[in-house]
C-alpha atoms as a PDB file:
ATOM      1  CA  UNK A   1       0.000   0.000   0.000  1.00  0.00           C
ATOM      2  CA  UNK A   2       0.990   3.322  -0.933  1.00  0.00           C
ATOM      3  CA  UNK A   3       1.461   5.948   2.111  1.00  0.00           C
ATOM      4  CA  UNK A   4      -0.156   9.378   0.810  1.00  0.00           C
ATOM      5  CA  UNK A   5      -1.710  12.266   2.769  1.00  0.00           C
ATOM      6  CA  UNK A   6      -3.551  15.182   2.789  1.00  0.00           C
ATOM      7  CA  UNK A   7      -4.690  18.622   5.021  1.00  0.00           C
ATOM      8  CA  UNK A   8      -7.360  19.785   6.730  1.00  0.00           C
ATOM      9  CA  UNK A   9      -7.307  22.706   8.974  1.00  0.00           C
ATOM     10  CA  UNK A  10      -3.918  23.139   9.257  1.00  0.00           C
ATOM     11  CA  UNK A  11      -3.919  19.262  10.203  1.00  0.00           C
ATOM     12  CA  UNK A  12      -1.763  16.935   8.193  1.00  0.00           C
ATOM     13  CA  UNK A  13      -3.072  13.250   7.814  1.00  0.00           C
ATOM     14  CA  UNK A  14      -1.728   9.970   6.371  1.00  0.00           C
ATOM     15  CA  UNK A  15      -3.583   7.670   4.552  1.00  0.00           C
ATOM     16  CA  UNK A  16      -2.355   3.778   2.947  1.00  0.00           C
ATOM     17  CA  UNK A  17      -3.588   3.316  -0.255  1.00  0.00           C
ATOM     18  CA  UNK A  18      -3.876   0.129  -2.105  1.00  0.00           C
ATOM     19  CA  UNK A  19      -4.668   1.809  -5.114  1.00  0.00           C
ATOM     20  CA  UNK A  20      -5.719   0.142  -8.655  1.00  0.00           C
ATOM     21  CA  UNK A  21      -9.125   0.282 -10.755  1.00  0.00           C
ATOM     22  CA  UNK A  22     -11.224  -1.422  -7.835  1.00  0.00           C
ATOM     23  CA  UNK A  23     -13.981  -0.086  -5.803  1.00  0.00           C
ATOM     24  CA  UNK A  24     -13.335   2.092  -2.951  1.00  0.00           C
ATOM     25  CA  UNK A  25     -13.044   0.412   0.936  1.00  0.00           C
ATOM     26  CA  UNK A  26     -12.355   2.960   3.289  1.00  0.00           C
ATOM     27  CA  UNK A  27     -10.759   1.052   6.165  1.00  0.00           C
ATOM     28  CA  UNK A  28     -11.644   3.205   9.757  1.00  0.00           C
ATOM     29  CA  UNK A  29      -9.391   1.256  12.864  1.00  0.00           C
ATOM     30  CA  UNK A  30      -9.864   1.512  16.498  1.00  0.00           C
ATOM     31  CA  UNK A  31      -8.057   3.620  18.894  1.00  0.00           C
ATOM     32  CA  UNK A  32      -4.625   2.708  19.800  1.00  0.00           C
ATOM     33  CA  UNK A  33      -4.228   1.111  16.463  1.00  0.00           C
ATOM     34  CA  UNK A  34      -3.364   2.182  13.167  1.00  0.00           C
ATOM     35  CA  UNK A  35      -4.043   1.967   9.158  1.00  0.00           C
ATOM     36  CA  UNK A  36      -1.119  -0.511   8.747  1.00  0.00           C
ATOM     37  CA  UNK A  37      -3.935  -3.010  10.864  1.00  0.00           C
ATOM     38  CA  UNK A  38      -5.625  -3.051   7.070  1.00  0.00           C
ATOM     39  CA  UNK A  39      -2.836  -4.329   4.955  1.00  0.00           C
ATOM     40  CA  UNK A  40      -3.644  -8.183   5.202  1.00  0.00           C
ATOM     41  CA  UNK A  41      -7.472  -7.564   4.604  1.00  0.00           C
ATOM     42  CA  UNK A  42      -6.292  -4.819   1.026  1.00  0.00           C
ATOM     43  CA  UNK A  43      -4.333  -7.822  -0.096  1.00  0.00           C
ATOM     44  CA  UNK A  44      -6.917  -9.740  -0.069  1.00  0.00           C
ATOM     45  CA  UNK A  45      -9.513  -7.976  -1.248  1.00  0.00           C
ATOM     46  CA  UNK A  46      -7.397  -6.725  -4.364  1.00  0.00           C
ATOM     47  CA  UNK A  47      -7.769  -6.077  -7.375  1.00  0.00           C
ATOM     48  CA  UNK A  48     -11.671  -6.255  -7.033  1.00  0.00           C
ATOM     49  CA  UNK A  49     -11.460  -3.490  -3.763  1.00  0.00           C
ATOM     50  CA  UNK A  50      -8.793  -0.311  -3.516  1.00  0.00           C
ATOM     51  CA  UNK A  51      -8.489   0.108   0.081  1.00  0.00           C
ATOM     52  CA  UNK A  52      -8.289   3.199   1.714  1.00  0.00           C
ATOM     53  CA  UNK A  53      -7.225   3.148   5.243  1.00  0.00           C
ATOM     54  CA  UNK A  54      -6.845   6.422   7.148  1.00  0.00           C
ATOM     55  CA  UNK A  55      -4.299   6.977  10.376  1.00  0.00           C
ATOM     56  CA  UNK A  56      -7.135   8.772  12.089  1.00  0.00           C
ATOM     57  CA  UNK A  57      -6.375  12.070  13.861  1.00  0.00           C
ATOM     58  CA  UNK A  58      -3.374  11.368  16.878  1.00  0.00           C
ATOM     59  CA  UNK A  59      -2.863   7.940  15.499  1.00  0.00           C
ATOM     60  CA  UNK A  60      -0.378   6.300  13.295  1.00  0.00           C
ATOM     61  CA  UNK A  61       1.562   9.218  10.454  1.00  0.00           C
ATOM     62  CA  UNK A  62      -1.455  11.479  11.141  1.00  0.00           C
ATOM     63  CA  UNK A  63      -0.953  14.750  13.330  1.00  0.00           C
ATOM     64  CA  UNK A  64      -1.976  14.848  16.866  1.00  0.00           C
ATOM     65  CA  UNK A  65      -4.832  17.349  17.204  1.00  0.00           C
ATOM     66  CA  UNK A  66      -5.698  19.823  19.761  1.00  0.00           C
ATOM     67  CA  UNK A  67      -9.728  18.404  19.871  1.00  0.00           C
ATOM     68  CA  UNK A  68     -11.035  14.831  19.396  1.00  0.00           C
ATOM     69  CA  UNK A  69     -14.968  15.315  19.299  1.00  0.00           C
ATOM     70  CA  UNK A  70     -17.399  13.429  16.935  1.00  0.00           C
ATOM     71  CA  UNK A  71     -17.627  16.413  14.946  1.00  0.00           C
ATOM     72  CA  UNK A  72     -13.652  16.404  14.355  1.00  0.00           C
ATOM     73  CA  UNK A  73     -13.298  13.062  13.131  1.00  0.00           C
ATOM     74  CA  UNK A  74     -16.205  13.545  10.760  1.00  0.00           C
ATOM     75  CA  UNK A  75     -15.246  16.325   9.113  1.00  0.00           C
ATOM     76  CA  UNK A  76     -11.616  14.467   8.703  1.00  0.00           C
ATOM     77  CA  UNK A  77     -13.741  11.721   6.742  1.00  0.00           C
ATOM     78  CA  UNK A  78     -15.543  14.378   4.814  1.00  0.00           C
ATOM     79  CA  UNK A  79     -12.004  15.795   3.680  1.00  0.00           C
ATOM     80  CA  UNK A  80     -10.816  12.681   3.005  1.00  0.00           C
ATOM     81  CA  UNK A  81     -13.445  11.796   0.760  1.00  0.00           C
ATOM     82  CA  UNK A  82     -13.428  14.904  -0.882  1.00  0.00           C
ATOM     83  CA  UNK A  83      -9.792  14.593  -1.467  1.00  0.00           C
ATOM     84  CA  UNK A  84      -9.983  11.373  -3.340  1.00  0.00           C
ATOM     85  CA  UNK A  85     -13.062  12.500  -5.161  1.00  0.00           C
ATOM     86  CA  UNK A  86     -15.136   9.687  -3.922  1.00  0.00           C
ATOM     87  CA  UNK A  87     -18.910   9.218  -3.578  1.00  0.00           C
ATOM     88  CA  UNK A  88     -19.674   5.563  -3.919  1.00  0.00           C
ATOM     89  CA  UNK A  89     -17.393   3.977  -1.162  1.00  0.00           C
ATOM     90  CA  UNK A  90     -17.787   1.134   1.385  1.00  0.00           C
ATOM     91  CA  UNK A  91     -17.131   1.654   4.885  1.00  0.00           C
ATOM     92  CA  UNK A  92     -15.237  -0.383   7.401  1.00  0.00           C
ATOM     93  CA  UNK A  93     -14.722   0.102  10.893  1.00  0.00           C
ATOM     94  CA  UNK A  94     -13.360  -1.267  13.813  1.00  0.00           C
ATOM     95  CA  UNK A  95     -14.379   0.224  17.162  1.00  0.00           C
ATOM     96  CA  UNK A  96     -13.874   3.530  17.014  1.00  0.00           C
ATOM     97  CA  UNK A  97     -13.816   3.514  13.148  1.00  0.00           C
ATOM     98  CA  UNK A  98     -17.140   1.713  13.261  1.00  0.00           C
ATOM     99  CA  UNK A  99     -18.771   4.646  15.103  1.00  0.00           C
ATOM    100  CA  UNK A 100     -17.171   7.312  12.700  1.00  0.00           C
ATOM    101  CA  UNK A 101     -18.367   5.261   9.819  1.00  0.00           C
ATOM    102  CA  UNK A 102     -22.338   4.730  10.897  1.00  0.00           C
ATOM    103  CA  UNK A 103     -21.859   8.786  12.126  1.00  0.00           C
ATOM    104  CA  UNK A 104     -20.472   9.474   8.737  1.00  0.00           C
ATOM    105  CA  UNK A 105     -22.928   7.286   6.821  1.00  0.00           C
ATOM    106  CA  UNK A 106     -25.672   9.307   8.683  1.00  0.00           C
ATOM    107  CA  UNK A 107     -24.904  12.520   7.560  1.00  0.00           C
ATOM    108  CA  UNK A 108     -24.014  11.328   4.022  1.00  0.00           C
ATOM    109  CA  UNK A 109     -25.984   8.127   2.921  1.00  0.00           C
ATOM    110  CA  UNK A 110     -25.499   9.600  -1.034  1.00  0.00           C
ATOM    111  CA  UNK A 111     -21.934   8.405  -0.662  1.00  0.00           C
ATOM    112  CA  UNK A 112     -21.801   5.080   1.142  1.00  0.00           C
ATOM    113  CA  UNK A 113     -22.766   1.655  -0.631  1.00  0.00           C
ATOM    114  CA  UNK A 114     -22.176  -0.361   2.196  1.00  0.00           C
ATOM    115  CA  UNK A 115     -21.595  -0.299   5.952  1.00  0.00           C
ATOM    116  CA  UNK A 116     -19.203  -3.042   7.423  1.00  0.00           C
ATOM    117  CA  UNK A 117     -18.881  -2.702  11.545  1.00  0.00           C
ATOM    118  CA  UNK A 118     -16.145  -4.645  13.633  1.00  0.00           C
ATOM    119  CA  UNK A 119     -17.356  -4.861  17.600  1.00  0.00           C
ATOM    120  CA  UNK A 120     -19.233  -2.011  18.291  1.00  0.00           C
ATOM    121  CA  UNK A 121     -22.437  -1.171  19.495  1.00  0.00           C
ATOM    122  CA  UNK A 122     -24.805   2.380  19.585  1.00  0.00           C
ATOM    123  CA  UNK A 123     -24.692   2.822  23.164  1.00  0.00           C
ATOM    124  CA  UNK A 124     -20.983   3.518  24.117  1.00  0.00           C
ATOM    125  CA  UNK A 125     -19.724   4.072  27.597  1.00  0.00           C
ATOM    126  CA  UNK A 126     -16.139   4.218  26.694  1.00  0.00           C
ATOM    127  CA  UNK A 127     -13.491   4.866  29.978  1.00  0.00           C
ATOM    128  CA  UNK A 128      -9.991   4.548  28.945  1.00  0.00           C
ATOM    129  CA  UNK A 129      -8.206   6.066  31.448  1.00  0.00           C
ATOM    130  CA  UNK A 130      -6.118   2.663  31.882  1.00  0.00           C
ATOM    131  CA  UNK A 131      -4.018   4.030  28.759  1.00  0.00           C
ATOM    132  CA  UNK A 132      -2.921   6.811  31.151  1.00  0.00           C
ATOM    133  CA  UNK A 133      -0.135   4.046  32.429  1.00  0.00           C
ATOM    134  CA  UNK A 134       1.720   3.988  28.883  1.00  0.00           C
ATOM    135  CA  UNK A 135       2.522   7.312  28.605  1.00  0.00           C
ATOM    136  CA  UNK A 136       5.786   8.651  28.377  1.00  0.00           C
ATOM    137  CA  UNK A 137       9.473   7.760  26.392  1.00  0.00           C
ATOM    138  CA  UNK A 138      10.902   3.603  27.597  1.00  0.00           C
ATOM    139  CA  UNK A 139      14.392   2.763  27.539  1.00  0.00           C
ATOM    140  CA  UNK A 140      13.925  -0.044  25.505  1.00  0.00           C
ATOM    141  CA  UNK A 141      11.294  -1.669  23.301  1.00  0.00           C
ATOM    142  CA  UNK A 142      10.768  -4.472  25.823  1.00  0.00           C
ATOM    143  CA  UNK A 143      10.654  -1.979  28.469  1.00  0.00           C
ATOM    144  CA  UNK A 144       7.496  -0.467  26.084  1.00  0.00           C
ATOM    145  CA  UNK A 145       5.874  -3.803  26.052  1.00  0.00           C
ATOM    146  CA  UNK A 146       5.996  -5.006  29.247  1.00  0.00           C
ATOM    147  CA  UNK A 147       4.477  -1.829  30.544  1.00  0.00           C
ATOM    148  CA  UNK A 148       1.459  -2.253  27.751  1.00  0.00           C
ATOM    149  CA  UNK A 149       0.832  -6.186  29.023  1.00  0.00           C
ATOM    150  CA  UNK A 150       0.598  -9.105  26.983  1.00  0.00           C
ATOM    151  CA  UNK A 151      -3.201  -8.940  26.576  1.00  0.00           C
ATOM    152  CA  UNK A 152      -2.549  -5.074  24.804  1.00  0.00           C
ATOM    153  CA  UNK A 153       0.852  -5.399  23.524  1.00  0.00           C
ATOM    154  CA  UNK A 154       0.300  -7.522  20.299  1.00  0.00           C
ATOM    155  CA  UNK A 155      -2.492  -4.870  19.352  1.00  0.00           C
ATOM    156  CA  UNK A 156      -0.159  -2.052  19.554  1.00  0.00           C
ATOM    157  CA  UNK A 157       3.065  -3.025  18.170  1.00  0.00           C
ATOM    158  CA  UNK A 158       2.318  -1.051  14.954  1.00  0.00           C
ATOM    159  CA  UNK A 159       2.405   1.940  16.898  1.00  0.00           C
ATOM    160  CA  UNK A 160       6.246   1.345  18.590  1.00  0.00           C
ATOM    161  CA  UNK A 161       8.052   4.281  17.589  1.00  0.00           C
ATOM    162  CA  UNK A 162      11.789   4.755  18.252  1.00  0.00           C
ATOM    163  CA  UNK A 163      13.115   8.419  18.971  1.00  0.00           C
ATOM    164  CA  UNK A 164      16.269   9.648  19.791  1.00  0.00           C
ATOM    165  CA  UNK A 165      15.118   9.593  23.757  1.00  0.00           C
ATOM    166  CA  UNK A 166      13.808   5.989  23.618  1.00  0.00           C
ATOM    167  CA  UNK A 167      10.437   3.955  22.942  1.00  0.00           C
ATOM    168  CA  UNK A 168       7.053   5.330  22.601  1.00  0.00           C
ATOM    169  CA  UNK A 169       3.489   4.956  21.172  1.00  0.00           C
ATOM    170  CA  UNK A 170       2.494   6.827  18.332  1.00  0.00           C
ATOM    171  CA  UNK A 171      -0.410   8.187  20.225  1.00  0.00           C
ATOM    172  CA  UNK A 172      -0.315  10.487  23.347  1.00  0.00           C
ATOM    173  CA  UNK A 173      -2.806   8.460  26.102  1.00  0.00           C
ATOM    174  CA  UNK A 174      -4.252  11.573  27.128  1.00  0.00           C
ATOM    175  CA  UNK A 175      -6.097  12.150  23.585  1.00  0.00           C
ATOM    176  CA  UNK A 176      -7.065   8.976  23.876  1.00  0.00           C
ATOM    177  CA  UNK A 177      -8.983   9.272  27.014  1.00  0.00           C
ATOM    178  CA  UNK A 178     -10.297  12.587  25.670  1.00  0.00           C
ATOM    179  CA  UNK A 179     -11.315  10.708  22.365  1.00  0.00           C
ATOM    180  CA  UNK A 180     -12.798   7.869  23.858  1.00  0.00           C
ATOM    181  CA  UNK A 181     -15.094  10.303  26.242  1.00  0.00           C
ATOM    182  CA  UNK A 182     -16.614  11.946  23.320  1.00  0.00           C
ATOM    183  CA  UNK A 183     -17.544   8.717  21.759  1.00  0.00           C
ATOM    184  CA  UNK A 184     -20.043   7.745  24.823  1.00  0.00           C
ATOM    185  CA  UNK A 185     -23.545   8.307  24.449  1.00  0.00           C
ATOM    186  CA  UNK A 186     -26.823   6.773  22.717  1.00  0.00           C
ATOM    187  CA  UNK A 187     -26.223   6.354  18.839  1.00  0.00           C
ATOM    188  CA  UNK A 188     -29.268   4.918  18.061  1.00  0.00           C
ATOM    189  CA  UNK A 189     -30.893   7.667  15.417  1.00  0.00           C
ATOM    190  CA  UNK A 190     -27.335   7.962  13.404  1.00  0.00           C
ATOM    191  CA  UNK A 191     -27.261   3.885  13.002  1.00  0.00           C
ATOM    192  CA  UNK A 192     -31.067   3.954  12.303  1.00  0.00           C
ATOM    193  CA  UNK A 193     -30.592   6.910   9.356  1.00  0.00           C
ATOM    194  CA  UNK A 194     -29.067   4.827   6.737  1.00  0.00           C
ATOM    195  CA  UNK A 195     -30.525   1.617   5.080  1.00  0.00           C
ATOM    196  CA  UNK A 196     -27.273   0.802   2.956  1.00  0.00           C
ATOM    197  CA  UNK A 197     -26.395  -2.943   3.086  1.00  0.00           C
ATOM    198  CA  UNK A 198     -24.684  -3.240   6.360  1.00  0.00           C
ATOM    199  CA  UNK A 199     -22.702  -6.305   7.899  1.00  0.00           C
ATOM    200  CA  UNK A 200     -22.013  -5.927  11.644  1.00  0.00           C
ATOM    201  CA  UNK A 201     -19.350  -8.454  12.860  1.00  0.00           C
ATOM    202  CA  UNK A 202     -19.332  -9.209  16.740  1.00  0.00           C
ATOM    203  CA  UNK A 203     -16.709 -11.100  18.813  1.00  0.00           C
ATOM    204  CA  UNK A 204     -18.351 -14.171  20.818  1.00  0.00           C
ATOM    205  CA  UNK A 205     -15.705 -13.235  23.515  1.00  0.00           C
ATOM    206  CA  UNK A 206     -15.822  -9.899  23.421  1.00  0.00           C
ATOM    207  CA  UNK A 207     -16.338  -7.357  26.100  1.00  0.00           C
ATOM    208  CA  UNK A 208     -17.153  -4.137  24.297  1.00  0.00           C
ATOM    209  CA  UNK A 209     -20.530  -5.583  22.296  1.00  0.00           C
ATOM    210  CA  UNK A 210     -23.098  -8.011  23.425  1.00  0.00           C
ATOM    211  CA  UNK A 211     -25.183 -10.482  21.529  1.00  0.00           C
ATOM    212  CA  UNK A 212     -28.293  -8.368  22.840  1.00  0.00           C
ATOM    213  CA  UNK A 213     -27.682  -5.302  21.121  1.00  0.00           C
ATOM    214  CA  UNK A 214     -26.461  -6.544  18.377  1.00  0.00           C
ATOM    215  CA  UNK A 215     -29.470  -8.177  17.513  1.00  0.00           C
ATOM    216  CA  UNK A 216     -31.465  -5.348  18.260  1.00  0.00           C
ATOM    217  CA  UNK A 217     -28.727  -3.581  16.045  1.00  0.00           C
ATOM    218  CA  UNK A 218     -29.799  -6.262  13.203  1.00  0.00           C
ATOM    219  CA  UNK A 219     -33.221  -6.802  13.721  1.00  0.00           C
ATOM    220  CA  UNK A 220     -34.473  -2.713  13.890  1.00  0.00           C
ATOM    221  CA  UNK A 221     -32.489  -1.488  10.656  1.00  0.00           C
ATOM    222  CA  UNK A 222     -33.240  -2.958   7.540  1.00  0.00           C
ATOM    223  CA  UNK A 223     -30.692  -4.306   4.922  1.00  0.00           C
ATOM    224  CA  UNK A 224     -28.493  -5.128   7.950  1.00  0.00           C
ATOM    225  CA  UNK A 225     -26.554  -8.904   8.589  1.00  0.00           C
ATOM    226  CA  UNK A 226     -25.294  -9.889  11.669  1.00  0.00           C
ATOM    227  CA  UNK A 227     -22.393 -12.653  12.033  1.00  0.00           C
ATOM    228  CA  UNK A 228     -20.554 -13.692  14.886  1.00  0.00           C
ATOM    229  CA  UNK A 229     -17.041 -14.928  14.484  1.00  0.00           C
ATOM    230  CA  UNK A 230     -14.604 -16.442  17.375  1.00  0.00           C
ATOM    231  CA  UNK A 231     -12.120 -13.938  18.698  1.00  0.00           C
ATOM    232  CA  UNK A 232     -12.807 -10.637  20.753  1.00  0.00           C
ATOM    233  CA  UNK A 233     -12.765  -6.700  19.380  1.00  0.00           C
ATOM    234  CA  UNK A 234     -10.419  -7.141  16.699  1.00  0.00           C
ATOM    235  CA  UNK A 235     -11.569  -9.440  14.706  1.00  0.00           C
ATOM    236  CA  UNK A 236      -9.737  -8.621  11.324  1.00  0.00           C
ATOM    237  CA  UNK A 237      -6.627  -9.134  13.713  1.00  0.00           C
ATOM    238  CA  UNK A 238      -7.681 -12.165  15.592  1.00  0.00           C
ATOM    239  CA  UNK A 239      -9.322 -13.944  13.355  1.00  0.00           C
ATOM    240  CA  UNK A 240      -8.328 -12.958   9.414  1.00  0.00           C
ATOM    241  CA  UNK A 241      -9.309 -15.732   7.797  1.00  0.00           C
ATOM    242  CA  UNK A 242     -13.273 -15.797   8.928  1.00  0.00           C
ATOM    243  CA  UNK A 243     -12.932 -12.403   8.664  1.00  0.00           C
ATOM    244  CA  UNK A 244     -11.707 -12.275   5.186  1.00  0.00           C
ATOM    245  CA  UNK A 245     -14.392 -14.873   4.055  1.00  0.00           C
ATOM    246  CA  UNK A 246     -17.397 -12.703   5.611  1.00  0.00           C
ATOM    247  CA  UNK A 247     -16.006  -9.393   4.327  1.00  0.00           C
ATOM    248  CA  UNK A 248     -15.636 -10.938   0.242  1.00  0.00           C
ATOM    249  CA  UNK A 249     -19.573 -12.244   0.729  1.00  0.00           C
ATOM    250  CA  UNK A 250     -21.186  -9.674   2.006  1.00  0.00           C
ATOM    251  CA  UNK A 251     -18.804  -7.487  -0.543  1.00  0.00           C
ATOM    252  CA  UNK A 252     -19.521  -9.961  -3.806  1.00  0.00           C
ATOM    253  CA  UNK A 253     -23.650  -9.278  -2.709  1.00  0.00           C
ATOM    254  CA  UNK A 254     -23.072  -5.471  -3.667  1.00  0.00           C
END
């Protein structure tokens, strides 16, 4: 994938790029993570899908911001979209991206063909203040690990940046508390707006989404297929394969 970027309000922000003559994918990931987390799924989704997988603002190549509300990450998309000219994409997201993508979809159903939406739910009550621990510049890459945990660590490992001082995360833990506040509330209208083919993908051990809502998620908007898949909140990371296979059928049904 090719690394490009563009600006928005004095904000610079990096984007991969699988490019080619396919249909557009634009690949949303959760916080903490990164657009490198795509790369498996573009390869296998090319030549028939060009993914497009944005570091979202304070993540990855992308600058860190001085504001992370739902408005700011929206109008990121919007630029984004406007940048590459496109108004007949799909939308994946994980987490975080899945919110900004059935947000986005809301306020733009013209341009969205499809909705795909890894582990997330419409009523978010997000505290990650644990991140708070991580912050700061680590002797050594181990060092960076071991503070992270083995349950968090293979997640992250994407965002290990070496400076001059040491080892760090790409992010800053503080925006990410700040981010993760603005995502909580009750969704329910902006995932109820849009009747685009939708596949929402849940965990069966995860603890962000339950079966419950999900199937109220499934069962109240039309057009909208629900499939559970072993592994937890990152299921394109987890579990590619399964993933991979659900993606390309609900993608071949467009």
């Amino acid at each position: 994938m090719e690394r490009c970027a563009f600006s928005r309000d004095g904000l610079r922000f990096s984007y991969l790029d699988s490019g080619g003559r396919g249909r557009p994918l634009v690949a949303l990931h959760a916080h903490v993570m990164e657009a490198t987390t795509f790369a498996p799924l573009a390869k296998l989704l090319a030549p028939e899908w060009r993914v497009i997988a944005l570091d979202q603002r304070g993540h990855g190549h992308s600058d860190h911001a001085p504001s992370y509300t739902r408005t700011d990450y929206l109008l990121d998309l919007e630029a984004l979209f406007d940048h590459l000219h496109l108004n007949d994409a799909v939308l994946l997201g994980n987490s975080l991206g899945g919110i900004n993508a059935y947000q986005f979809a809301a306020r733009h159903p013209e341009m969205i063909r499809g909705l795909i939406i890894e582990d997330i739910g419409v009523v978010i009550s997000d505290e990650p203040s644990f991140v708070l621990a991580w912050e700061g510049v680590f002797p050594t890459r181990e060092a960076l690990a071991e503070c992270i945990g083995p349950r968090f660590a293979p997640y992250l490992e994407d965002s290990f940046r070496k400076t001059p001082a040491g080892w760090k995360l790409a992010f800053e833990p503080k925006e990410i508390v700040a981010s993760g506040k603005a995502t909580n509330g009750d969704h329910w209208h902006d995932w109820l707006s849009t009747d685009c083919p939708a596949l929402l993908l849940r965990g069966r051990d995860s603890r962000v989404t339950t079966q419950t809502e999900c199937e109220q998620m499934t069962s109240r908007r039309p057009n909208t297929r629900l499939a559970e898949l072993d592994g937890s909140h990152v299921l394109h990371f987890e579990n590619p394969t399964a993933f991979g296979d659900v993606v390309k059928k609900f993608l071949r049904a467009l």
